[in-house]
Every structure is written in C-alpha cells, then in structure tokens.
Protein backbone atom coordinates (compact mmCIF):
# COMPACT_ATOMS: atom_id res chain seq x y z
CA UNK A 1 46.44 5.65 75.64
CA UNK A 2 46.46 3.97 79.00
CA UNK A 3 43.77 5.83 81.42
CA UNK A 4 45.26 7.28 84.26
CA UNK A 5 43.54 5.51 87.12
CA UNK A 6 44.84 2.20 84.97
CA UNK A 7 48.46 3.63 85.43
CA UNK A 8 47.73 4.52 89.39
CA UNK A 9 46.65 1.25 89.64
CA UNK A 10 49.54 -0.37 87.95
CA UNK A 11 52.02 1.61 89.88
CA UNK A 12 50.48 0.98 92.87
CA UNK A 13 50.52 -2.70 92.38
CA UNK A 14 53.97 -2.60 91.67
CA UNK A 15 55.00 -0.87 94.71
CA UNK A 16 52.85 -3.71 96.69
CA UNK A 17 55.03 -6.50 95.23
CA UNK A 18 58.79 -4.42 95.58
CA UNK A 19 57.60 -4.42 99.09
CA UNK A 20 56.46 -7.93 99.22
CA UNK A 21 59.82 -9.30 97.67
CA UNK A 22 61.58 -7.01 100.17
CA UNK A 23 59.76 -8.75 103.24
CA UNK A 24 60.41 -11.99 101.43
CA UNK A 25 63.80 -11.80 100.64
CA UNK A 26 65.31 -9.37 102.47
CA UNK A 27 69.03 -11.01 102.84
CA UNK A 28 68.81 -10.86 98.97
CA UNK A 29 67.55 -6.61 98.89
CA UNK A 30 70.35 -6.16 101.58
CA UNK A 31 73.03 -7.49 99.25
CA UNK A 32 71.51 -5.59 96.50
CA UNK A 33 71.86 -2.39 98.00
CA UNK A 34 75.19 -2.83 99.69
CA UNK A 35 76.45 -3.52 96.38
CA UNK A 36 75.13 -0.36 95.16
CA UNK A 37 76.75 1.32 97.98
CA UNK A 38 80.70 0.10 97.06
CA UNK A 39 79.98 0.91 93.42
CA UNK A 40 79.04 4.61 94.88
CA UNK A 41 82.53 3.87 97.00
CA UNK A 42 84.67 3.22 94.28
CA UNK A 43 83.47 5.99 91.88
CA UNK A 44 83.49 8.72 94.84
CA UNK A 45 87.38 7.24 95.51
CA UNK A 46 87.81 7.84 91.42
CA UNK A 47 87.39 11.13 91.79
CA UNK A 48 89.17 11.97 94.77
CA UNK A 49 92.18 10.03 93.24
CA UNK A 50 91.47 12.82 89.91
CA UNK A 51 91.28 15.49 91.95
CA UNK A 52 94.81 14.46 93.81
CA UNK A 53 96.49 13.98 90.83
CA UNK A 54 95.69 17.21 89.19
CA UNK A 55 96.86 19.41 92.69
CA UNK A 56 99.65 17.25 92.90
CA UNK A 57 101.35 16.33 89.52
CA UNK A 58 99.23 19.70 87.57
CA UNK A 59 97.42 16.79 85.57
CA UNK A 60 94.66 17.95 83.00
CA UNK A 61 92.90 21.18 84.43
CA UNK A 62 95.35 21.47 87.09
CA UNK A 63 98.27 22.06 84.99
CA UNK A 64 100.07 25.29 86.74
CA UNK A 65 99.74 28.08 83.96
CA UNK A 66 103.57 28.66 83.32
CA UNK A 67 104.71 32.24 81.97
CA UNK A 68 107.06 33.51 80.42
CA UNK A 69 108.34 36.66 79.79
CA UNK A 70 111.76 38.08 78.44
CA UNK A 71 114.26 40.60 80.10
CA UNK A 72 116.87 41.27 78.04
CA UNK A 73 117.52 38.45 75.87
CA UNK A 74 116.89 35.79 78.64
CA UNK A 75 113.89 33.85 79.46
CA UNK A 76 111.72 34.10 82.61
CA UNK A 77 109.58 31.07 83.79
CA UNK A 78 107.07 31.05 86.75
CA UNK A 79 104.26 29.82 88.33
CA UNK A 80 101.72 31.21 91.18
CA UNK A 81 101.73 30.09 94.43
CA UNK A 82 98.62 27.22 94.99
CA UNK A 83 95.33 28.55 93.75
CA UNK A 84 93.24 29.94 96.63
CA UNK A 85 90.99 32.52 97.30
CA UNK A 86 92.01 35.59 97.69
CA UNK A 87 93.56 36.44 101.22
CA UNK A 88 93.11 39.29 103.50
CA UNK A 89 96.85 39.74 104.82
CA UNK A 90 97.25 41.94 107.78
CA UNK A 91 100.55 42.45 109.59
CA UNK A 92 103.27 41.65 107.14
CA UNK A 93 104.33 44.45 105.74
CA UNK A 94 107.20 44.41 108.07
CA UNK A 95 108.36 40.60 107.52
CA UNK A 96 107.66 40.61 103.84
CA UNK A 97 109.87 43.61 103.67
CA UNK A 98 112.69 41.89 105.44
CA UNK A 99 112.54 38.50 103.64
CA UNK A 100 112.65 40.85 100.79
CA UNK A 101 115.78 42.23 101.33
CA UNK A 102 117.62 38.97 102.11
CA UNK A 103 115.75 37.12 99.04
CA UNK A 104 117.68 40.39 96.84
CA UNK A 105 120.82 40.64 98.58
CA UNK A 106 123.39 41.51 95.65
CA UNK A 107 126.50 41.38 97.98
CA UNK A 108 125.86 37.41 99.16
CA UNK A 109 125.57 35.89 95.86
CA UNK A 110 125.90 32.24 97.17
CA UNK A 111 123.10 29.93 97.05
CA UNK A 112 120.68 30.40 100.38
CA UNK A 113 118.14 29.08 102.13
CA UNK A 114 115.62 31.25 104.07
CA UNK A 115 113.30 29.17 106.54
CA UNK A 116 110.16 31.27 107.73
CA UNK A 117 109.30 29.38 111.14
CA UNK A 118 106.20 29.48 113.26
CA UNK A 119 103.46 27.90 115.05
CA UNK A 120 100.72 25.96 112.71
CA UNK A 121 98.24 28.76 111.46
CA UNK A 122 100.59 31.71 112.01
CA UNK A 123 100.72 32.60 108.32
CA UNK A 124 104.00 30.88 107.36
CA UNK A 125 102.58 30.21 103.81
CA UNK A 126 100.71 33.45 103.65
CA UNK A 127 103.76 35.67 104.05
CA UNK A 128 105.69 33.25 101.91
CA UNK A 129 103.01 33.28 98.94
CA UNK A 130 102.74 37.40 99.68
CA UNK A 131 106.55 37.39 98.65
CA UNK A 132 106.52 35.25 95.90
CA UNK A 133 103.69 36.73 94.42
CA UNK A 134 105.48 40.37 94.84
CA UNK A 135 105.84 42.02 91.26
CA UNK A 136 109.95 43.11 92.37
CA UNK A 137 110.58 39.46 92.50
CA UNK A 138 108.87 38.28 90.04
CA UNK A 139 110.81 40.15 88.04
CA UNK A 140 114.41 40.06 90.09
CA UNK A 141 113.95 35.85 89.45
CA UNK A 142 114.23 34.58 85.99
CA UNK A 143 112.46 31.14 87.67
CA UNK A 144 110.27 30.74 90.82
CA UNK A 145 108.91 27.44 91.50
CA UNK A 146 106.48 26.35 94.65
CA UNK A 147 106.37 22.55 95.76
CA UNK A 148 104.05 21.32 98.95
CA UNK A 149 106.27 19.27 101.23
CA UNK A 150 103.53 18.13 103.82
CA UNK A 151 104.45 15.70 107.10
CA UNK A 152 104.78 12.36 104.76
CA UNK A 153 106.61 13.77 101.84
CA UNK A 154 107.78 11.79 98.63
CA UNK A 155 111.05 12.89 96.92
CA UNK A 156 109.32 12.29 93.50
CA UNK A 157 106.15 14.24 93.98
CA UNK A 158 108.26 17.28 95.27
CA UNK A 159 110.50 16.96 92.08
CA UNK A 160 106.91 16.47 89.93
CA UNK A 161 106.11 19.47 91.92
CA UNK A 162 108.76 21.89 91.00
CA UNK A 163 109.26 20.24 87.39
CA UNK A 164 105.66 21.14 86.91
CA UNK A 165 106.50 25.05 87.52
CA UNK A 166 109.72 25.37 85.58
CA UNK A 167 109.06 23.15 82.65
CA UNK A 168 107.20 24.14 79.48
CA UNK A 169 105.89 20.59 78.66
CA UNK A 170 105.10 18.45 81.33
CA UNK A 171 103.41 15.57 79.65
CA UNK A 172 106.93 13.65 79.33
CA UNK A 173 108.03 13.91 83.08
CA UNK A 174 106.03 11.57 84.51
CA UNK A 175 107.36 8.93 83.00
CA UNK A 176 111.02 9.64 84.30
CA UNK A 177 112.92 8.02 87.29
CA UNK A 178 112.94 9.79 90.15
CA UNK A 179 117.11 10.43 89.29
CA UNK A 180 115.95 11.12 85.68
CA UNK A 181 113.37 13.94 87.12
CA UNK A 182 116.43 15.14 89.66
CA UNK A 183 119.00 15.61 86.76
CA UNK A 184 116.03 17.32 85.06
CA UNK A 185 115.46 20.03 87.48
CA UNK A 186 119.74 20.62 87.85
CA UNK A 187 119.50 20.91 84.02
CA UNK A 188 116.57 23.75 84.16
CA UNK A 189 118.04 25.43 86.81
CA UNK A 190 121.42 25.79 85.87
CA UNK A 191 122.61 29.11 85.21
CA UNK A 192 119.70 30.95 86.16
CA UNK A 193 118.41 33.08 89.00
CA UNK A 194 115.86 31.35 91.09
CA UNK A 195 113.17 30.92 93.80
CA UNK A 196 111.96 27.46 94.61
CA UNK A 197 109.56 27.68 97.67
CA UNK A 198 109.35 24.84 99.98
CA UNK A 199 106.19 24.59 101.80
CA UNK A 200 105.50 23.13 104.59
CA UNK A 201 108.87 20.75 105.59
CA UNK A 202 108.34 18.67 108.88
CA UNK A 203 111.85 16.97 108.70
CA UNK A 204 115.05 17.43 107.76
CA UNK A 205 115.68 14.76 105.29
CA UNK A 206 112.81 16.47 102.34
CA UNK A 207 115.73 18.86 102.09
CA UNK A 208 118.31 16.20 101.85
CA UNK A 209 116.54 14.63 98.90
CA UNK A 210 116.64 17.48 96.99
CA UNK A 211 119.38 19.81 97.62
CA UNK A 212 121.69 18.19 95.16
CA UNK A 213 119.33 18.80 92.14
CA UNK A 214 119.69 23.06 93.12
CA UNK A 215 122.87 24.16 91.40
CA UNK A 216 125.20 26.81 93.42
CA UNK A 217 124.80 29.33 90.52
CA UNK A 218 126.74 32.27 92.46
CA UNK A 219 124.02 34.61 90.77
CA UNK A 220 121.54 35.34 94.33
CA UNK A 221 119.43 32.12 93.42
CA UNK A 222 117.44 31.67 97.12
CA UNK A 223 115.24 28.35 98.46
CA UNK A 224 112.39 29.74 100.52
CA UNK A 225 111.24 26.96 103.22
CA UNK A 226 108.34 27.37 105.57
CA UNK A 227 108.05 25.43 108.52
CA UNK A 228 106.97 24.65 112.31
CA UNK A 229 110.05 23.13 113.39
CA UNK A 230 112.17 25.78 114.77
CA UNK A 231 115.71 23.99 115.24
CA UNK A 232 115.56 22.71 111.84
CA UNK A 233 119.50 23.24 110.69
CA UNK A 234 120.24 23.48 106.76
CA UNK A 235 124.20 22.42 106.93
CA UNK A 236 126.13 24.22 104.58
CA UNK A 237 123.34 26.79 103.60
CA UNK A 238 121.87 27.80 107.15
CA UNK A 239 122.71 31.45 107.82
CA UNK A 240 123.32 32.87 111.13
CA UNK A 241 120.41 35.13 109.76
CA UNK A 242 118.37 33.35 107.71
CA UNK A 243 115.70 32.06 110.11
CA UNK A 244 112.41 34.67 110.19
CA UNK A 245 110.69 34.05 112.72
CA UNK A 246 106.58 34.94 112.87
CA UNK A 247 105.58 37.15 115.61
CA UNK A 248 102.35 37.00 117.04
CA UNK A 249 99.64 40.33 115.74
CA UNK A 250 99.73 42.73 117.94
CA UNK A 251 96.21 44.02 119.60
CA UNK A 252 95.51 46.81 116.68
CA UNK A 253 96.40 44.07 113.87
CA UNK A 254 93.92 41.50 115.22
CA UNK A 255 91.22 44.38 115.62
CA UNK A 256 92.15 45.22 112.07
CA UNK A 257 91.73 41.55 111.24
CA UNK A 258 88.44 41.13 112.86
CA UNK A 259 87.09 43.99 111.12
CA UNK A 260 88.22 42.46 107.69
C-alpha cells in the first residue's frame, strides 16, 4: 500500500510537469483543448438536432399521444395542442365563446377558415389552444390536428406535422414524398369532421401549399389559423366574418392577471 505522503508527492510532481509541458508547448495544449471544445460542439449540436426532431416530426418521446374514442359507430382521432405548462388564461371567455359558435355553425356546412389576428404576445395561440382543448369540440370533431407554421415554414414539416396528429402509425410517413404525405392527409381527412389548427402563419403562400390536401367535406369541417398579419386574405374560404380579432385586456383583466 503506497503511503500517503508517497501519493502527495507523486501527484504533486505530476502537476509540476502538466504545467511544465504547458509552458513548453503551449501551441500544442492550445490545440488540445480547442479540439476538446468542437467535440463538446458537435455533441451539444446532436442533441439540439434530437430535441428538434422529436417537437417537430413527434420522433421517439415526442410522438403526440393520439386518441381515440368512438361516437356512434365512427372513429374520433386527436391530439393536444403543444405540450406546455399549464396557462393562466384571463379574458377569453368572450372570444373563445364566439370562435365557438362559428367553429359549430350547423347552418354553413362548407369548409372554413377562421384566422384569429393580433399583435405578437396577445394570446393568439392561447385562445386558439383554449378552444381546441374545449371538451364540446373535442367531441363535435371526429379529428383535430395542430401544426406550427413559424416565419420560414416548410410544406413537408407542416404535412409531418398534421400527419403526426391524425395518423395512428407514424413510423412509415417519413419516408414519403412530400405529394405522397399530401395525398395522405386528403385520404385521412376525407369524409370526416375536422379541426386542423394553423399556428402561427406569416405569409400567405403556407396556406397555398396545403389547402388542396383539406377536402370540402360539406359536414362543418373548420381550419383554425392564428396570425399577426391582419390583411391576410384566404380566397375562396375568407368570410366576411371570419377574422377575430384580439382586443387588448381591459384595466380589471390585467389587475386580475397581475394577481395570478
């Protein structure tokens, strides 16, 4: 058994020459370390690129948990709005209620599109998640499906997006064209009542890419979009009506906020 002072002594010796060879060849310690840096680099970017993947595409443990339930003899497929924490909501009532109403209009069965619109940080996708997450349409939709658009968006991740919610297996999409994943989503959505949510569309031409793949069912189906662009027109789908726009909270709703 080595004495102690014997293993101070080594120890110490050993830090005398790491420090030596470090004076000595310190272009050499430089590289060393640097390279220890981009191999710190490249994992950290691994993960990110893991993490992405699973919010994005619902990859390994982010894989959207997709229920089902039955009314009647037909099948009902879902899934919630992006996981977050749980939200304090405070002034809605009022706009939920209304976006309600239009999203379960049985008089204008056509297809429609409802655009919330509003400043950035209004609570465009907090009203829009309230609704979606409301127990009368869960069960007035047989499928609701929620796809981030974002300022740079890509037609397939927004089809990945929605696939992801509607489909039961997912593993097999993602190796699918983007027109293969398009005639995929017409397929699941034909002849069914749903709610795709749109969050989040800076420009005109996300909607473009997709609106071919949402079939005109004539059974109250409704696209929910939420965005900051106010004059953004929908064509053949944009409503005289069918633009909500946020109101600020009044004085007693941002005490009530505060206090929350």
């Amino acid at each position: 058994i080595q004495p102690m002072w014997m293993k101070s002594m080594a120890e110490l010796s050993m830090h005398q020459i790491e420090e030596e060879e470090i004076n000595k060849y310190p272009e050499i310690v430089k590289s060393l370390m640097l390279d220890d840096v981009i191999k710190e680099i490249k994992s950290i970017q691994k993960e990110v690129k893991k993490i992405y993947d699973e919010e994005l595409y619902g990859i390994g443990i982010g894989v959207p948990q997709v229920g089902m339930s039955s009314r009647g003899s037909s099948s009902r497929i879902s899934t919630s709005a992006p996981n977050v924490d749980e939200e304090t909501v405070i002034g809605f009532d009022d706009d939920a209620d209304m976006i309600k109403e239009r999203l379960i209009d049985h008089v204008r069965m056509q297809l429609e599109v409802i655009s919330i619109v509003g400043m950035p940080g209004i609570g465009k996708t907090t009203l829009a998640r309230k609704v979606y997450n409301d127990p009368l349409i869960v069960y007035h939709f047989y499928i609701r499906g929620w796809t981030y658009v974002s300022q740079v968006p890509r037609k397939r991740d927004l089809l990945l997006g929605i696939l992801s919610s509607i489909v039961e297996h997912v593993d097999g999409i993602y190796k699918l064209s983007d027109e293969k994943l398009g005639q995929e989503l017409y397929k699941g959505l034909s002849g069914k009542r749903y709610l795709i949510v749109m969050d989040d569309i800076w420009h005109i031409q996300a909607w473009i890419d997709l609106k071919q793949y949402f079939p005109n069912n004539n059974n109250g189906s409704r696209i929910v979009i939420t965005s900051r662009i106010a004059n953004m027109a929908l064509h053949e789908h944009d409503k005289p009506d069918s633009r909500h726009f946020l109101h600020f909270l009044t004085d007693d709703e941002s005490w009530d906020l505060l206090q929350q």
